[in-house]
PDB file of N, CA and C in Angstrom:
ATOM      1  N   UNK A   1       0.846  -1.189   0.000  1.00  0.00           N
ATOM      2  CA  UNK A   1       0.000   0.000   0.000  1.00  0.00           C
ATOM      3  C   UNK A   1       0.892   1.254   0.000  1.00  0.00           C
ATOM      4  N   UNK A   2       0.540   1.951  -0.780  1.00  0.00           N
ATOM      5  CA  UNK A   2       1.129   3.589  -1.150  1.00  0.00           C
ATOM      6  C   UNK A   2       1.354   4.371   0.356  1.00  0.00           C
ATOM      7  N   UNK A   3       1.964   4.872   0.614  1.00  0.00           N
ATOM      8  CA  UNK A   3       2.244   5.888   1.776  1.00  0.00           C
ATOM      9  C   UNK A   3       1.887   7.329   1.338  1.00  0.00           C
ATOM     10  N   UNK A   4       0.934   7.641   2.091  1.00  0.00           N
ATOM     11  CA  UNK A   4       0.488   9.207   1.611  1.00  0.00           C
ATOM     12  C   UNK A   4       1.415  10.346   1.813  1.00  0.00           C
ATOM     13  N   UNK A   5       2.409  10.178   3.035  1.00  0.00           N
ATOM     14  CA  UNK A   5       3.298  11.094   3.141  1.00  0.00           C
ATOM     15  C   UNK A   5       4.566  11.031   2.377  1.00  0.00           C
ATOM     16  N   UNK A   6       4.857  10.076   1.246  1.00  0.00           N
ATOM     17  CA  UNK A   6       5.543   9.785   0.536  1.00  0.00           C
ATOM     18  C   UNK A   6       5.067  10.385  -0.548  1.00  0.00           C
ATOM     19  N   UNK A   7       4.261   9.561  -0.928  1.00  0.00           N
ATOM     20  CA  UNK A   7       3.832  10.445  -2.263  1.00  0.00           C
ATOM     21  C   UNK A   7       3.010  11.979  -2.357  1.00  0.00           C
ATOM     22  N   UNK A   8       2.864  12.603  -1.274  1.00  0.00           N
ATOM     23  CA  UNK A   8       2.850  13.970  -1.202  1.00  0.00           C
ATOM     24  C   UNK A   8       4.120  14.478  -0.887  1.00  0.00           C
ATOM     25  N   UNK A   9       5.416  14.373  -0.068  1.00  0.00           N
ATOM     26  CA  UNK A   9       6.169  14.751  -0.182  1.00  0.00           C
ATOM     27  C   UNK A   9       6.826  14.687  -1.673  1.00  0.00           C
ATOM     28  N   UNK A  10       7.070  13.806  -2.036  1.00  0.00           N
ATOM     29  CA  UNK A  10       7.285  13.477  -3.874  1.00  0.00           C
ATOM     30  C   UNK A  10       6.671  14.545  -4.508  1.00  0.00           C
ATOM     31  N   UNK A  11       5.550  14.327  -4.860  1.00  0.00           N
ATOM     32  CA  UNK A  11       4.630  14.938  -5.941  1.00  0.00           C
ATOM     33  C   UNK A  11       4.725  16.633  -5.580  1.00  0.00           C
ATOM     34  N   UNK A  12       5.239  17.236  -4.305  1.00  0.00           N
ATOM     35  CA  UNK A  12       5.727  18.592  -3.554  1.00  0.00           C
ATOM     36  C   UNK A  12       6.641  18.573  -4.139  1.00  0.00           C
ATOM     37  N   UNK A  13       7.679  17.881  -4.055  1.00  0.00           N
ATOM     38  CA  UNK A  13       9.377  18.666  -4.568  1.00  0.00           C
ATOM     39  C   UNK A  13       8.945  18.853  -5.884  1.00  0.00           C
ATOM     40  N   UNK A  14       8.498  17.726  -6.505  1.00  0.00           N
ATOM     41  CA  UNK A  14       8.901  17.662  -8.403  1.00  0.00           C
ATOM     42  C   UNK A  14       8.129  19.126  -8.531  1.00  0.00           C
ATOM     43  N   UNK A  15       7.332  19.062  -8.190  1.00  0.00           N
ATOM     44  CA  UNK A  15       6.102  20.202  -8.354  1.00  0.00           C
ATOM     45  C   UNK A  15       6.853  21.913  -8.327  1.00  0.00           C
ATOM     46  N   UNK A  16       7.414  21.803  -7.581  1.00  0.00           N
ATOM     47  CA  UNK A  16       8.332  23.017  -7.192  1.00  0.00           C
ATOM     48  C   UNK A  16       9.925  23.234  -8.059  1.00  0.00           C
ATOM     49  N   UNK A  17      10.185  21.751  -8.278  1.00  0.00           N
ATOM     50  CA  UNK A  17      11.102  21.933  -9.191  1.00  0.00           C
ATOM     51  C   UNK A  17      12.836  22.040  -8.422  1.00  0.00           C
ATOM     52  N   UNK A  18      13.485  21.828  -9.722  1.00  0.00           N
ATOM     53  CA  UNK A  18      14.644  21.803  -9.166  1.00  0.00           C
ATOM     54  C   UNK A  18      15.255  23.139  -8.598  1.00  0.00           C
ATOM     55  N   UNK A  19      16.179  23.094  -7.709  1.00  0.00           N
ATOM     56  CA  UNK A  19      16.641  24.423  -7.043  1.00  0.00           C
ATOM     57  C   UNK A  19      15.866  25.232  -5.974  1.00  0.00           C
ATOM     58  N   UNK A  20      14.379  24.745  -5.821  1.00  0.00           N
ATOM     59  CA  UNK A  20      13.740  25.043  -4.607  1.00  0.00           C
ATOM     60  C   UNK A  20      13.257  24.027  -3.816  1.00  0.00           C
ATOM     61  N   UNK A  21      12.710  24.041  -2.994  1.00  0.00           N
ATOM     62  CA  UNK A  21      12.312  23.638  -1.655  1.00  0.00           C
ATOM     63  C   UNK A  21      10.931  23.848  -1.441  1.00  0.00           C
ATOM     64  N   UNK A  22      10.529  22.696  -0.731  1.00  0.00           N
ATOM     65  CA  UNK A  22       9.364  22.774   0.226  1.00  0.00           C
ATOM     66  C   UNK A  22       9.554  22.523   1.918  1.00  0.00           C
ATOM     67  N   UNK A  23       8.579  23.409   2.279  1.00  0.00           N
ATOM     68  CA  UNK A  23       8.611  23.350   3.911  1.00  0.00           C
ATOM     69  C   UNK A  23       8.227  21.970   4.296  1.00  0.00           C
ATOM     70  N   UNK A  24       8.614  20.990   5.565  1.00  0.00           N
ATOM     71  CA  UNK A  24       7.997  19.828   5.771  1.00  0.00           C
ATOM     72  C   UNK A  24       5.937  20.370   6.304  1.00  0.00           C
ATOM     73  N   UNK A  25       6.180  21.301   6.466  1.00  0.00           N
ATOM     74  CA  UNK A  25       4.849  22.077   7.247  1.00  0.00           C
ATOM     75  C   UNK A  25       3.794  21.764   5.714  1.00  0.00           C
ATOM     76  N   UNK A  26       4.629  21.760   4.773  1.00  0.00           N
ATOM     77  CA  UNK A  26       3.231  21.827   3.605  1.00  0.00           C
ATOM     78  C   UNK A  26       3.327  20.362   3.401  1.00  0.00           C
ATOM     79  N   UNK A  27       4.076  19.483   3.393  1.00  0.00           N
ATOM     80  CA  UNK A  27       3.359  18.232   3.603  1.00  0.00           C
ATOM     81  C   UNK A  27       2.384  17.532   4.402  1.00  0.00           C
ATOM     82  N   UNK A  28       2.751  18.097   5.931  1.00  0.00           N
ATOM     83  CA  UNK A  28       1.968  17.772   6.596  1.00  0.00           C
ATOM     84  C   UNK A  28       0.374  18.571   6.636  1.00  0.00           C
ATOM     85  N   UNK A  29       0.233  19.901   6.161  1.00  0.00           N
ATOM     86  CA  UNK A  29      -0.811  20.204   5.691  1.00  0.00           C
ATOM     87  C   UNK A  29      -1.627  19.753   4.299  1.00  0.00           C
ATOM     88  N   UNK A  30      -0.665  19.364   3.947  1.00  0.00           N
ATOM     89  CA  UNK A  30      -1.534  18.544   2.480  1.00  0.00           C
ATOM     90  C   UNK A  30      -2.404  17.660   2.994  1.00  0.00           C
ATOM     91  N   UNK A  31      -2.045  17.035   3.673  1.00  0.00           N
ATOM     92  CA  UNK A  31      -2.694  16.021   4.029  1.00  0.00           C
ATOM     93  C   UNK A  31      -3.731  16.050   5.523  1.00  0.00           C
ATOM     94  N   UNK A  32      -3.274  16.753   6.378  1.00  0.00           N
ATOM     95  CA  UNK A  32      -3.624  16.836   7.767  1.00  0.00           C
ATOM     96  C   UNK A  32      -4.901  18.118   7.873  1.00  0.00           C
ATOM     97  N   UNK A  33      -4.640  19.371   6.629  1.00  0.00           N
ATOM     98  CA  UNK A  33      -5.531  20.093   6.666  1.00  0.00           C
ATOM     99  C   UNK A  33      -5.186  21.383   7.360  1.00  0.00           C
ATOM    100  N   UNK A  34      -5.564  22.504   7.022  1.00  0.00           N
ATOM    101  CA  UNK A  34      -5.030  23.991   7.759  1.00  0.00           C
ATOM    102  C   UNK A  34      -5.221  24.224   9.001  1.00  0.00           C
ATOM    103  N   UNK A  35      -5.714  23.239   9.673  1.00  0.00           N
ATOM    104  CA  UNK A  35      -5.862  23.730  11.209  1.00  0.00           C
ATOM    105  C   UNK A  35      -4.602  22.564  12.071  1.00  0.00           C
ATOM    106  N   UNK A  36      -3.997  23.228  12.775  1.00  0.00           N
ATOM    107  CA  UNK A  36      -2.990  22.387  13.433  1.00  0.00           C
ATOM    108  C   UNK A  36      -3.295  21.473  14.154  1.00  0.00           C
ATOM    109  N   UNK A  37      -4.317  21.340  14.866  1.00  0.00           N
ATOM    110  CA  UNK A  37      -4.937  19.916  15.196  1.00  0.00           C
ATOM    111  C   UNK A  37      -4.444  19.026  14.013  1.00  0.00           C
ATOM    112  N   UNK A  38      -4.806  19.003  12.526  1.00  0.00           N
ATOM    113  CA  UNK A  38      -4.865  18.055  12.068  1.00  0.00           C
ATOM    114  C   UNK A  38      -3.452  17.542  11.362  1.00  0.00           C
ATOM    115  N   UNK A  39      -2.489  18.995  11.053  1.00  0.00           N
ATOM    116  CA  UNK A  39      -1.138  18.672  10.711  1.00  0.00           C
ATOM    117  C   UNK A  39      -0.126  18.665  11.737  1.00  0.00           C
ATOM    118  N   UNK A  40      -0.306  18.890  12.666  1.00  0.00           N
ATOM    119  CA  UNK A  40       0.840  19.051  13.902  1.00  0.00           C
ATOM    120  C   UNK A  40       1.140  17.603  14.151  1.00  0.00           C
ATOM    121  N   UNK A  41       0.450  17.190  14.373  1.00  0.00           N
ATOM    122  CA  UNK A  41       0.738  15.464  14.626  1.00  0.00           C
ATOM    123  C   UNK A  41       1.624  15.032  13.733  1.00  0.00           C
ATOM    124  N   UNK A  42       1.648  15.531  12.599  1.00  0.00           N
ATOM    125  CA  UNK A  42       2.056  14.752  11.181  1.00  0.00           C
ATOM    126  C   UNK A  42       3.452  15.252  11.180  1.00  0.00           C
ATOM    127  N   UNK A  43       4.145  15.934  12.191  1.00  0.00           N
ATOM    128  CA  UNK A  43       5.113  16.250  11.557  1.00  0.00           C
ATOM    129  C   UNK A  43       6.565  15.634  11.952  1.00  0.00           C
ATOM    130  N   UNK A  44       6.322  15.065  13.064  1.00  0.00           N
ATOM    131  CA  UNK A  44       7.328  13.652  13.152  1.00  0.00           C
ATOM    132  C   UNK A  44       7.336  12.434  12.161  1.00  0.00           C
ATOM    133  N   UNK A  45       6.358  12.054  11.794  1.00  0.00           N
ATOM    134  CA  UNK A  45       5.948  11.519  10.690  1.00  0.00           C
ATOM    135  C   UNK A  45       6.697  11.686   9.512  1.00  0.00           C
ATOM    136  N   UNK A  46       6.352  13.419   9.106  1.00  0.00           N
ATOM    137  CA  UNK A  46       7.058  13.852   7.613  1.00  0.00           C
ATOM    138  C   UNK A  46       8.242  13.850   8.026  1.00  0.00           C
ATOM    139  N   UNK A  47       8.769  13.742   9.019  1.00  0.00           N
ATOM    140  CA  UNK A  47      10.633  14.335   9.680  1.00  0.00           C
ATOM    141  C   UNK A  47      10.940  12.576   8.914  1.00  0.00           C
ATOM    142  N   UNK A  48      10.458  11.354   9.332  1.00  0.00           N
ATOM    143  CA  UNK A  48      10.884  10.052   9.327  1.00  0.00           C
ATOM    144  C   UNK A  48      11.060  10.051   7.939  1.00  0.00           C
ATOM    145  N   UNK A  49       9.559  10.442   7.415  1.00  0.00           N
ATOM    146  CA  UNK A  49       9.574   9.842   5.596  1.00  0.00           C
ATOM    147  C   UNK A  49      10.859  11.052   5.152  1.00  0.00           C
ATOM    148  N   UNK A  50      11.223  11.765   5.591  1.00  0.00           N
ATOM    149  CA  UNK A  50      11.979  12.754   4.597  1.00  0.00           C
ATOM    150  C   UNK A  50      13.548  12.044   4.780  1.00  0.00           C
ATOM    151  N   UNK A  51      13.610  11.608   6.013  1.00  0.00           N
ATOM    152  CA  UNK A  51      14.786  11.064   6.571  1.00  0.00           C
ATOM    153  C   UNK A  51      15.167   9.502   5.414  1.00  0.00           C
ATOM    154  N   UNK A  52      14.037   8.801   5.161  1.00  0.00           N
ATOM    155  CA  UNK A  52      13.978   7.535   4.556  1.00  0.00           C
ATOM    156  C   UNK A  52      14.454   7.839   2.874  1.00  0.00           C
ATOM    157  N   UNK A  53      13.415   8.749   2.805  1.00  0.00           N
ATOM    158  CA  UNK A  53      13.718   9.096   1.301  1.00  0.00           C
ATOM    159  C   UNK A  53      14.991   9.627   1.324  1.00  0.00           C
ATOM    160  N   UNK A  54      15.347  10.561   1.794  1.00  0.00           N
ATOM    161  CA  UNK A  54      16.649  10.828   1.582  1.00  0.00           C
ATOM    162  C   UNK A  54      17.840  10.048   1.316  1.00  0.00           C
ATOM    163  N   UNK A  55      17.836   8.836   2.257  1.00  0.00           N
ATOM    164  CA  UNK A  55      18.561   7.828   2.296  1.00  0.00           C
ATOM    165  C   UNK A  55      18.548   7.191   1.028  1.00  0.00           C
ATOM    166  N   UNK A  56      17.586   6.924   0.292  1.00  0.00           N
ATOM    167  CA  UNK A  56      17.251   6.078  -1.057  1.00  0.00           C
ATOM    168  C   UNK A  56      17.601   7.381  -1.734  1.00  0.00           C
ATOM    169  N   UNK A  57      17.727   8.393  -1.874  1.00  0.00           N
ATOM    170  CA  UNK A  57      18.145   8.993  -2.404  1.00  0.00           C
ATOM    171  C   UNK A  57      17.233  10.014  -3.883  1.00  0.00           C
ATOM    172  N   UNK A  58      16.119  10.075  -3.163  1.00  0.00           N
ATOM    173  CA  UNK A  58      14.318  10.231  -3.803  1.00  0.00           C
ATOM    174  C   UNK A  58      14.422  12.115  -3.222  1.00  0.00           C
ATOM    175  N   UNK A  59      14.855  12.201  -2.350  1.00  0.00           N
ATOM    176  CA  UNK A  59      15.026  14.141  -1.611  1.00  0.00           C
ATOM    177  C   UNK A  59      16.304  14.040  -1.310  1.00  0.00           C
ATOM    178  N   UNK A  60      16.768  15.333  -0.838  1.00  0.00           N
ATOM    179  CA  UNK A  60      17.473  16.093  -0.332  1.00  0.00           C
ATOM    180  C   UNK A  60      16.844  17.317   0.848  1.00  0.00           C
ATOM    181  N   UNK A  61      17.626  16.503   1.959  1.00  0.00           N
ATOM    182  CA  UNK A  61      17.211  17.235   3.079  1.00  0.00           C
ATOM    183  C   UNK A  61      18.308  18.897   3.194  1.00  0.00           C
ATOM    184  N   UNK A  62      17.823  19.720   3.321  1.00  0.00           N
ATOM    185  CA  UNK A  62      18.526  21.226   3.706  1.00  0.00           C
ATOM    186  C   UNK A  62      17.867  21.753   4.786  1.00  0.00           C
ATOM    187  N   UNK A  63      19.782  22.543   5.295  1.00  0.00           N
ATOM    188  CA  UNK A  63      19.507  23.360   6.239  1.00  0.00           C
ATOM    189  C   UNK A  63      20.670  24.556   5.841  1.00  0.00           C
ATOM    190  N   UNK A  64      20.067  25.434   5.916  1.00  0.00           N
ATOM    191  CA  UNK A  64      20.305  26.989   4.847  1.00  0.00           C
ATOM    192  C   UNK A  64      21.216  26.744   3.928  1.00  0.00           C
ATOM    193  N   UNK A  65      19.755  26.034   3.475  1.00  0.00           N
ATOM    194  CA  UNK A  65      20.698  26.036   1.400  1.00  0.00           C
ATOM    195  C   UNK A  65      21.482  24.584   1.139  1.00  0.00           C
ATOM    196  N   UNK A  66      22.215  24.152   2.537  1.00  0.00           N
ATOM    197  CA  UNK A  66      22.861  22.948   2.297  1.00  0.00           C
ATOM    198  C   UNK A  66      22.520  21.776   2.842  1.00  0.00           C
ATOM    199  N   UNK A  67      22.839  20.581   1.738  1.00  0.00           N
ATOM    200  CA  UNK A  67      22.264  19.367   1.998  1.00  0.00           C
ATOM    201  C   UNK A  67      22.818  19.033   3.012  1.00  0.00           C
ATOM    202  N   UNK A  68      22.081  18.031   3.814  1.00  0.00           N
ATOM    203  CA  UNK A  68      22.977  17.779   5.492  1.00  0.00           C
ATOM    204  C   UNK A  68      22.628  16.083   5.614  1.00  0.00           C
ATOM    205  N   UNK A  69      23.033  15.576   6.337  1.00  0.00           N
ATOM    206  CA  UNK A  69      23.263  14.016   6.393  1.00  0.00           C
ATOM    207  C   UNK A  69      22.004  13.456   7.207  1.00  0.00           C
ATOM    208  N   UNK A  70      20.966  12.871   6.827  1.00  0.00           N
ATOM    209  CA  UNK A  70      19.959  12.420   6.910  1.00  0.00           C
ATOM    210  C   UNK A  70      20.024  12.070   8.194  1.00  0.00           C
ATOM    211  N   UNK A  71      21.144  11.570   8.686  1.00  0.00           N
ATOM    212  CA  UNK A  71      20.946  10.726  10.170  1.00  0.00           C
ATOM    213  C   UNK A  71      21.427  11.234  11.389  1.00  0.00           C
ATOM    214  N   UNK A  72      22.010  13.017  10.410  1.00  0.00           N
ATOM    215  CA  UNK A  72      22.674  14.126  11.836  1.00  0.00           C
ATOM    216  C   UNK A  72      22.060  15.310  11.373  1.00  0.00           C
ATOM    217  N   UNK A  73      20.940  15.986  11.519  1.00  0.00           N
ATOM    218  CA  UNK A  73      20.825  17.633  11.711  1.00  0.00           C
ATOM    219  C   UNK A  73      19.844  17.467  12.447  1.00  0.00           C
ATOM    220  N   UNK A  74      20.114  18.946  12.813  1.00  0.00           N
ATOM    221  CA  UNK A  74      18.595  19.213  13.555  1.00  0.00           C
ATOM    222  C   UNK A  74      18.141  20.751  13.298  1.00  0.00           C
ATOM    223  N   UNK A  75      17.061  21.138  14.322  1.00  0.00           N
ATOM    224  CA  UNK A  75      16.089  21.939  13.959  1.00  0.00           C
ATOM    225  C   UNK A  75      15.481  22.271  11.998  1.00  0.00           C
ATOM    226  N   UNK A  76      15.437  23.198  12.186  1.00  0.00           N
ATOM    227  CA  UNK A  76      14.740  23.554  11.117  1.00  0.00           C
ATOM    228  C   UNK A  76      15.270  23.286   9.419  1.00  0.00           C
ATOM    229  N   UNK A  77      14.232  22.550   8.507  1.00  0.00           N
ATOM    230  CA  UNK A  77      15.567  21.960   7.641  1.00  0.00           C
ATOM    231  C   UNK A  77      13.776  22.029   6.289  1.00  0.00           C
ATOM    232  N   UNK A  78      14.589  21.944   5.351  1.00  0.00           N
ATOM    233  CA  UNK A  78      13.514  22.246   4.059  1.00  0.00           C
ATOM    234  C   UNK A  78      13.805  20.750   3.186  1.00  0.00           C
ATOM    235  N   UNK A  79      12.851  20.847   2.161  1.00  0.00           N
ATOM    236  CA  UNK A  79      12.917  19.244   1.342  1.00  0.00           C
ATOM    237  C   UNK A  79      13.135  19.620  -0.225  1.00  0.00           C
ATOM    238  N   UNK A  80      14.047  19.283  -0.626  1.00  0.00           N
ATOM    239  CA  UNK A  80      14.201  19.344  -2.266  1.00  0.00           C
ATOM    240  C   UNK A  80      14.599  17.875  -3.164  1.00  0.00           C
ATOM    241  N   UNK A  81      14.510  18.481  -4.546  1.00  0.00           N
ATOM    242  CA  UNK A  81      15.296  17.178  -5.156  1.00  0.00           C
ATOM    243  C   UNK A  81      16.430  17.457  -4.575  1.00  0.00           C
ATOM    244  N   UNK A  82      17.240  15.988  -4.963  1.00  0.00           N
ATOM    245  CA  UNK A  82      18.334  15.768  -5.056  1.00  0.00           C
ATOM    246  C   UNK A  82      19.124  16.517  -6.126  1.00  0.00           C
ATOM    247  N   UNK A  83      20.243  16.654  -5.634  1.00  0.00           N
ATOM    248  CA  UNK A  83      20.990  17.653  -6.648  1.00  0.00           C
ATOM    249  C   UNK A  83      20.692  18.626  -7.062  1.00  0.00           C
ATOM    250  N   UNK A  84      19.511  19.304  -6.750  1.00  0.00           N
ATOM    251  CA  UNK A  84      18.656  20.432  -7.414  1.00  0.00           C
ATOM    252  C   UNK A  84      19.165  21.850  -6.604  1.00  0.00           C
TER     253      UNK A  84
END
């Protein structure tokens, strides 16, 4: 079965294109909905899938501007293609 936070994170980067970024906040609102009740939960969630994909090598995780190692950053970090 398809993973929704996968394939909305996906279908977000391509969408935006190479050389920019999406917030993990608009994944989890894609799906969770504009009121934080329903995306706040989601965002450990999108932290894991962004972490996974990254690893397979599907995103690129950033933190100002630069890609950072899937299994060491912290706070605040954006989602792009790879290489983009």
């Amino acid at each position: 079965m398809a993973d929704p936070l996968e394939e909305t994170m996906l279908a977000l980067v391509a969408e935006r294109g190479p050389g920019k970024t999406i917030c993990p906040s608009e994944v989890a609102r894609a799906i969770g909905g504009p009121h934080p009740d329903g995306w706040g939960p989601l965002m450990q969630p999108v932290r894991r899938t962004a972490v996974r994909l990254a690893k397979e090598g599907k995103v690129a995780i950033l933190r100002k501007g630069r890609p950072v190692d899937p299994d060491d950053f912290k706070g605040v970090y954006r989602i792009g293609l790879p290489g983009g």
